[in-house]
Protein backbone atom coordinates (compact mmCIF):
# COMPACT_ATOMS: atom_id res chain seq x y z
CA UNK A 1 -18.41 -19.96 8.07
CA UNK A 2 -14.80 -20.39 7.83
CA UNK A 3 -12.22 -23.26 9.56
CA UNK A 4 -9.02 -23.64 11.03
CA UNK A 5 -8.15 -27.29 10.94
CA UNK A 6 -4.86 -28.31 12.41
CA UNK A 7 -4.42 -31.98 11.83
CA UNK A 8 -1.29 -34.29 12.91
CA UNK A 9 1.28 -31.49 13.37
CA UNK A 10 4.57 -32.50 14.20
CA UNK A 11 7.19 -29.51 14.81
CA UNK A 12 10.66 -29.88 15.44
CA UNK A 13 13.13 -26.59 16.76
CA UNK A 14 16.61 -27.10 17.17
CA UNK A 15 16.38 -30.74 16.31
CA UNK A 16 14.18 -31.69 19.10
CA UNK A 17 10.89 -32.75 18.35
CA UNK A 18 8.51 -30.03 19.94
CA UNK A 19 4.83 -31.08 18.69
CA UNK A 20 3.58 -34.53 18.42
CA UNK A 21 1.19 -34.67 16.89
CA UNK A 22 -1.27 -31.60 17.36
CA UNK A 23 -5.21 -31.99 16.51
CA UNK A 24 -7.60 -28.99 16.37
CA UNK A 25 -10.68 -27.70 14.67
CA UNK A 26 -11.74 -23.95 15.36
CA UNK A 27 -14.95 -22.81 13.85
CA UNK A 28 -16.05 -19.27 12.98
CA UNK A 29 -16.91 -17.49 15.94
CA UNK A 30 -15.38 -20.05 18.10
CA UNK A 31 -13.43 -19.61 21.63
CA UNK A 32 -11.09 -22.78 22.30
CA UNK A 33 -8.31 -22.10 25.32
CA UNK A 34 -5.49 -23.96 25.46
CA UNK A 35 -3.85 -25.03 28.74
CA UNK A 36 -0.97 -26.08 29.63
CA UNK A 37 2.48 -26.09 31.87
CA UNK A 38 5.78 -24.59 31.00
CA UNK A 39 7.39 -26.39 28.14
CA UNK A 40 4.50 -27.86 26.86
CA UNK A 41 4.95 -26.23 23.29
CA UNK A 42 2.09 -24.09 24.01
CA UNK A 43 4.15 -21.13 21.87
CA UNK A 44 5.85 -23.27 19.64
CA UNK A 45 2.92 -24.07 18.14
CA UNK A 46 1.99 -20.19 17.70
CA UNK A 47 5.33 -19.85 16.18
CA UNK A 48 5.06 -22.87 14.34
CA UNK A 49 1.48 -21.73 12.70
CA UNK A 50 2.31 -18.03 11.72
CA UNK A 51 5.47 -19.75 9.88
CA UNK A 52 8.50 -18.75 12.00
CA UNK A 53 11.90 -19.34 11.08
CA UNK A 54 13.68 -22.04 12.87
CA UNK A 55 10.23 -24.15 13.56
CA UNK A 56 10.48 -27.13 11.11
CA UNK A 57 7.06 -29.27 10.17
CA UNK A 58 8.07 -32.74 9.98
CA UNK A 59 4.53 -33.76 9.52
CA UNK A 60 0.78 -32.66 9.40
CA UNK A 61 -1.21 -30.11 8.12
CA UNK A 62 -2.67 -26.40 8.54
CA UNK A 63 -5.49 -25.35 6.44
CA UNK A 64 -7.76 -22.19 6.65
CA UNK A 65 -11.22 -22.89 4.46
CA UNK A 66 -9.21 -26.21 3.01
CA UNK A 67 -5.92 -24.18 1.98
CA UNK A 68 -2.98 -25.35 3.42
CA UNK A 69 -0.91 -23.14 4.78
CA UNK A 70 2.50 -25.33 5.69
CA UNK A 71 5.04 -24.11 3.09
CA UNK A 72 3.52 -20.31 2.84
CA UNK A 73 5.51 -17.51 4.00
CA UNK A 74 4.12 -15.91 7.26
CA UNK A 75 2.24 -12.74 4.71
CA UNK A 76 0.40 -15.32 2.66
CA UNK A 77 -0.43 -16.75 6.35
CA UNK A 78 -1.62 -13.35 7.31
CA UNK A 79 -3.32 -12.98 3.97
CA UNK A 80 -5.17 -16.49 4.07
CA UNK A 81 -6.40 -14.82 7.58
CA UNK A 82 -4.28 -16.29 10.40
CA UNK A 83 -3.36 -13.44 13.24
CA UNK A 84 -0.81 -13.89 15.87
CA UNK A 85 -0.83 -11.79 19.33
CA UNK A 86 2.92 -12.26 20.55
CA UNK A 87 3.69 -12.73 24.22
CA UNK A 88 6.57 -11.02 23.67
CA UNK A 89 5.92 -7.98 21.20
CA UNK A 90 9.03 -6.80 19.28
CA UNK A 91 9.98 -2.72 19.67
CA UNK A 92 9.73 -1.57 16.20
CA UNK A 93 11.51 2.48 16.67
CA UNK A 94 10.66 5.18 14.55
CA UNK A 95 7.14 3.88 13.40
CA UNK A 96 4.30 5.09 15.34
CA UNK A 97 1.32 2.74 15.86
CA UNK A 98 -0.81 5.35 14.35
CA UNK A 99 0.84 5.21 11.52
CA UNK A 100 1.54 1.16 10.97
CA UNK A 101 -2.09 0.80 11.76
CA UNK A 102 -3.29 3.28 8.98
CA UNK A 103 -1.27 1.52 6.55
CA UNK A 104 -1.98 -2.12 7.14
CA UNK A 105 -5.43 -2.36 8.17
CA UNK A 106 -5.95 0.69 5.15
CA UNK A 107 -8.27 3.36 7.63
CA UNK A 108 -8.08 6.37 8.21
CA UNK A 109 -7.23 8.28 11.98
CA UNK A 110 -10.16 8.80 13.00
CA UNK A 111 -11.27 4.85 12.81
CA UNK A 112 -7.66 3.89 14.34
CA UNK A 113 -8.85 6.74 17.49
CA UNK A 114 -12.37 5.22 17.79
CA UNK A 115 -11.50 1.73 17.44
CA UNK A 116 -8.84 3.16 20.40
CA UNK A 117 -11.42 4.32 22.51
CA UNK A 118 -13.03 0.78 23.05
CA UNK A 119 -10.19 -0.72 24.08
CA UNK A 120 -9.08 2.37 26.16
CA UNK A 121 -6.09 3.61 24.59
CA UNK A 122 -5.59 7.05 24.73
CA UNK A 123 -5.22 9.54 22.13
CA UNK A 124 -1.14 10.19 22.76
CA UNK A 125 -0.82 6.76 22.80
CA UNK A 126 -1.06 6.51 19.19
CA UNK A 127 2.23 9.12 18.28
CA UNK A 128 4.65 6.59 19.99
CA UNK A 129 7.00 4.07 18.31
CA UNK A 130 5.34 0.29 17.88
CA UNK A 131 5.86 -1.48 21.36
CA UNK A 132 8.85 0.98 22.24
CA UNK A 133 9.56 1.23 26.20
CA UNK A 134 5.86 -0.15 26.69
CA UNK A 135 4.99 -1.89 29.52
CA UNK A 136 3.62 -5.27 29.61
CA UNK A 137 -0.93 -4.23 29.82
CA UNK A 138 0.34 -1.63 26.70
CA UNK A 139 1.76 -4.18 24.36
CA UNK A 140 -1.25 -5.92 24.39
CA UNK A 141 -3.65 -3.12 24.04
CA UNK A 142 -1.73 -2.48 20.76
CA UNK A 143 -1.74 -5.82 20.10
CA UNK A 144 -5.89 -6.27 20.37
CA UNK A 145 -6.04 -3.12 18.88
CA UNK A 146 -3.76 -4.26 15.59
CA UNK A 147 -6.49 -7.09 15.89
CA UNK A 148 -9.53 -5.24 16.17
CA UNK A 149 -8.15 -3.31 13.08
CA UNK A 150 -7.20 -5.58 10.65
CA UNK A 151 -10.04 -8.21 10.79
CA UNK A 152 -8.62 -11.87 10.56
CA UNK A 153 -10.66 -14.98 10.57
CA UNK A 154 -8.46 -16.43 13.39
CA UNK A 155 -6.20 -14.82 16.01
CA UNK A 156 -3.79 -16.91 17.86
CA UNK A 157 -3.72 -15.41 21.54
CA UNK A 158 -0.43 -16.29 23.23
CA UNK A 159 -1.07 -15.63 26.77
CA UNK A 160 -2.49 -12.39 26.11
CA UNK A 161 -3.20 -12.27 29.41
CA UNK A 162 0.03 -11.73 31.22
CA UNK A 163 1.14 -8.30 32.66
CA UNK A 164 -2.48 -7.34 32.36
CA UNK A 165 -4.04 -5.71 35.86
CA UNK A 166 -7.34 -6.31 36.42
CA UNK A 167 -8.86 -3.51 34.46
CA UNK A 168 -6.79 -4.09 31.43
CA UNK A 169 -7.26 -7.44 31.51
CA UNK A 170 -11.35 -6.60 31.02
CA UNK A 171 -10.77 -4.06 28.24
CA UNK A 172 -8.79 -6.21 26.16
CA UNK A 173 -10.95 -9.79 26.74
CA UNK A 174 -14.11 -7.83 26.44
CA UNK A 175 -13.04 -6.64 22.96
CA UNK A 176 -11.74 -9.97 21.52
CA UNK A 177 -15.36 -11.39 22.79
CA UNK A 178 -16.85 -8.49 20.71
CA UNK A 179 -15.22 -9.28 17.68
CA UNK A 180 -16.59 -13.01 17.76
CA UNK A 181 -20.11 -12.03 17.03
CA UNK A 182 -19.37 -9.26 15.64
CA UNK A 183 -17.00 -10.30 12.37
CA UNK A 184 -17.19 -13.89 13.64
CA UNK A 185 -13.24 -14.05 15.03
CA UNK A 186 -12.23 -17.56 15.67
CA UNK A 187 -9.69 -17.43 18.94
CA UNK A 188 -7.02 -19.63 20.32
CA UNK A 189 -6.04 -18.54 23.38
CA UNK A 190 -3.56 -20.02 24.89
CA UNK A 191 -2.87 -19.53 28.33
CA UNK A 192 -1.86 -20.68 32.39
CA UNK A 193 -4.81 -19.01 34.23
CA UNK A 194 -8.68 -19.04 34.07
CA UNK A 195 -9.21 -15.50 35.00
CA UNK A 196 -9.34 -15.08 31.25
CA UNK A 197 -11.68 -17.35 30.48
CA UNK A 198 -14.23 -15.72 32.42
CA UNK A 199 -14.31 -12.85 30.15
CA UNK A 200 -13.17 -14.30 26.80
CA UNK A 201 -16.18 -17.32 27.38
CA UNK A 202 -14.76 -20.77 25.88
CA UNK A 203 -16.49 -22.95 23.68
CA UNK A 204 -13.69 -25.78 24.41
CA UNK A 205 -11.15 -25.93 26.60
CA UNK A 206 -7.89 -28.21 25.72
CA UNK A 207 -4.89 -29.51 28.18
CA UNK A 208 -1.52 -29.60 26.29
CA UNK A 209 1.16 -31.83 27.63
CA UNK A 210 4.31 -32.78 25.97
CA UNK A 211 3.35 -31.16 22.66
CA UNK A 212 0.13 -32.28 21.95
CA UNK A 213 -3.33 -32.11 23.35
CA UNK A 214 -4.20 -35.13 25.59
CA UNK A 215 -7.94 -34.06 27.01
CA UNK A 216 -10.62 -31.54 25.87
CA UNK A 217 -13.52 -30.73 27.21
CA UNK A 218 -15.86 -27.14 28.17
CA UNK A 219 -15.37 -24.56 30.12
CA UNK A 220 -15.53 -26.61 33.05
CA UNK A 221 -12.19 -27.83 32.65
CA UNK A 222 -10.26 -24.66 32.63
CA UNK A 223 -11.76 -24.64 36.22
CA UNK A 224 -10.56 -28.24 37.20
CA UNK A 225 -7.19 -27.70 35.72
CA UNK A 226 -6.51 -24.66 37.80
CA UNK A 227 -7.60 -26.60 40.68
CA UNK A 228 -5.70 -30.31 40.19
CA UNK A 229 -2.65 -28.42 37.76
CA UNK A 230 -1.68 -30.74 35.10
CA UNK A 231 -0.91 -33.89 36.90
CA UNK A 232 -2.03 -36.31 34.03
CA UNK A 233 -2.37 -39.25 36.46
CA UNK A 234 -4.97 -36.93 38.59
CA UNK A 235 -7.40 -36.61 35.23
């Protein structure tokens, strides 16, 4: 059983203070959603925890099975078992995803196709450049399937769920609820709608405001929150 503990983290970018003061606890195996408006800090705290430059911790601490991460580089992040899924993907010409994924996750192509399969990527898909001229459902079937591959303890979902149709949308959520029973993923998904959350099932649900998390509670709340929006004097 393995945890991510994020305790008191304060995060400032371009000397504004971002994060407040953010408290989690994500167990092994564990599904907690985080909600939230625009501007919240929802991705600077993605940023913030895979070590990007520019994001500066004032205060508070990250720790993965009690190390702390604050102060590694983003590979010992990685290493330690932290995973991020970018809303935004960079292009990365020249390297084929068939090729990074052999090399990081250290498989063979015939586990990279069959891993493929499940999340329905085709075959061809696999000779093209990392995230080059893909549309918005591809970049995040690479993405889940760069996550499927390489096995982290956690994966940080940032809104995973945009420019997904419905059938993509299924693929991908149905595979990152796989991989919590089946290797025990931890997940922090952080999104704007619900319609993910009835796939990827939450064990928690949290409403972020003004960088930090002012109510959490289960699955129920996704629901409410999508109904009232984030009003805090409605909750």
């Amino acid at each position: 059983m393995s945890t991510l503990v994020i305790q008191d983290l304060h995060v400032r970018v371009g000397g504004l203070d971002i994060l407040r003061g953010v408290n989690l606890e994500i167990a092994s195996g564990e599904v907690h959603a985080l909600m939230g408006p625009n501007g919240s800090g929802k991705s600077t705290l993605s940023h913030a925890l895979m070590g990007r430059e520019g994001y500066e911790v004032t205060q508070g601490s990250v720790m993965i099975d009690g190390e702390e991460l604050i102060g590694q580089p983003t590979w010992l992040r990685s290493r330690a078992g932290l995973f991020l899924s970018h809303q935004y993907p960079v292009e990365v010409p020249g390297v084929r995803i068939l090729d990074l994924l052999e090399v990081a996750a250290g498989v063979g192509e015939s586990v990279v196709q069959e891993e493929a399969l499940r999340i329905g990527v085709a075959a061809e898909f696999l000779d093209r450049g990392v995230n080059v001229e893909f549309s918005g459902g591809e970049q995040k079937r690479a993405e889940t399937l760069q996550l499927a591959l390489l096995r982290p303890k956690f994966a940080i979902l940032d809104e995973v769920d945009s420019g997904l149709d419905v059938d993509a949308l299924r693929d991908v959520a149905r595979r990152i609820e796989m991989m919590t029973s089946e290797s025990e993923l931890g997940v922090l998904a952080i999104t704007h709608y619900s319609r993910l959350l009835t796939v990827l099932r939450p064990d928690r649900v949290h409403m972020f405001i003004e960088g930090r998390v002012i109510k959490s509670g289960g699955p129920e709340l996704a629901d409410e929150l999508e109904r009232t929006g984030y009003e805090i004097g409605e909750l």
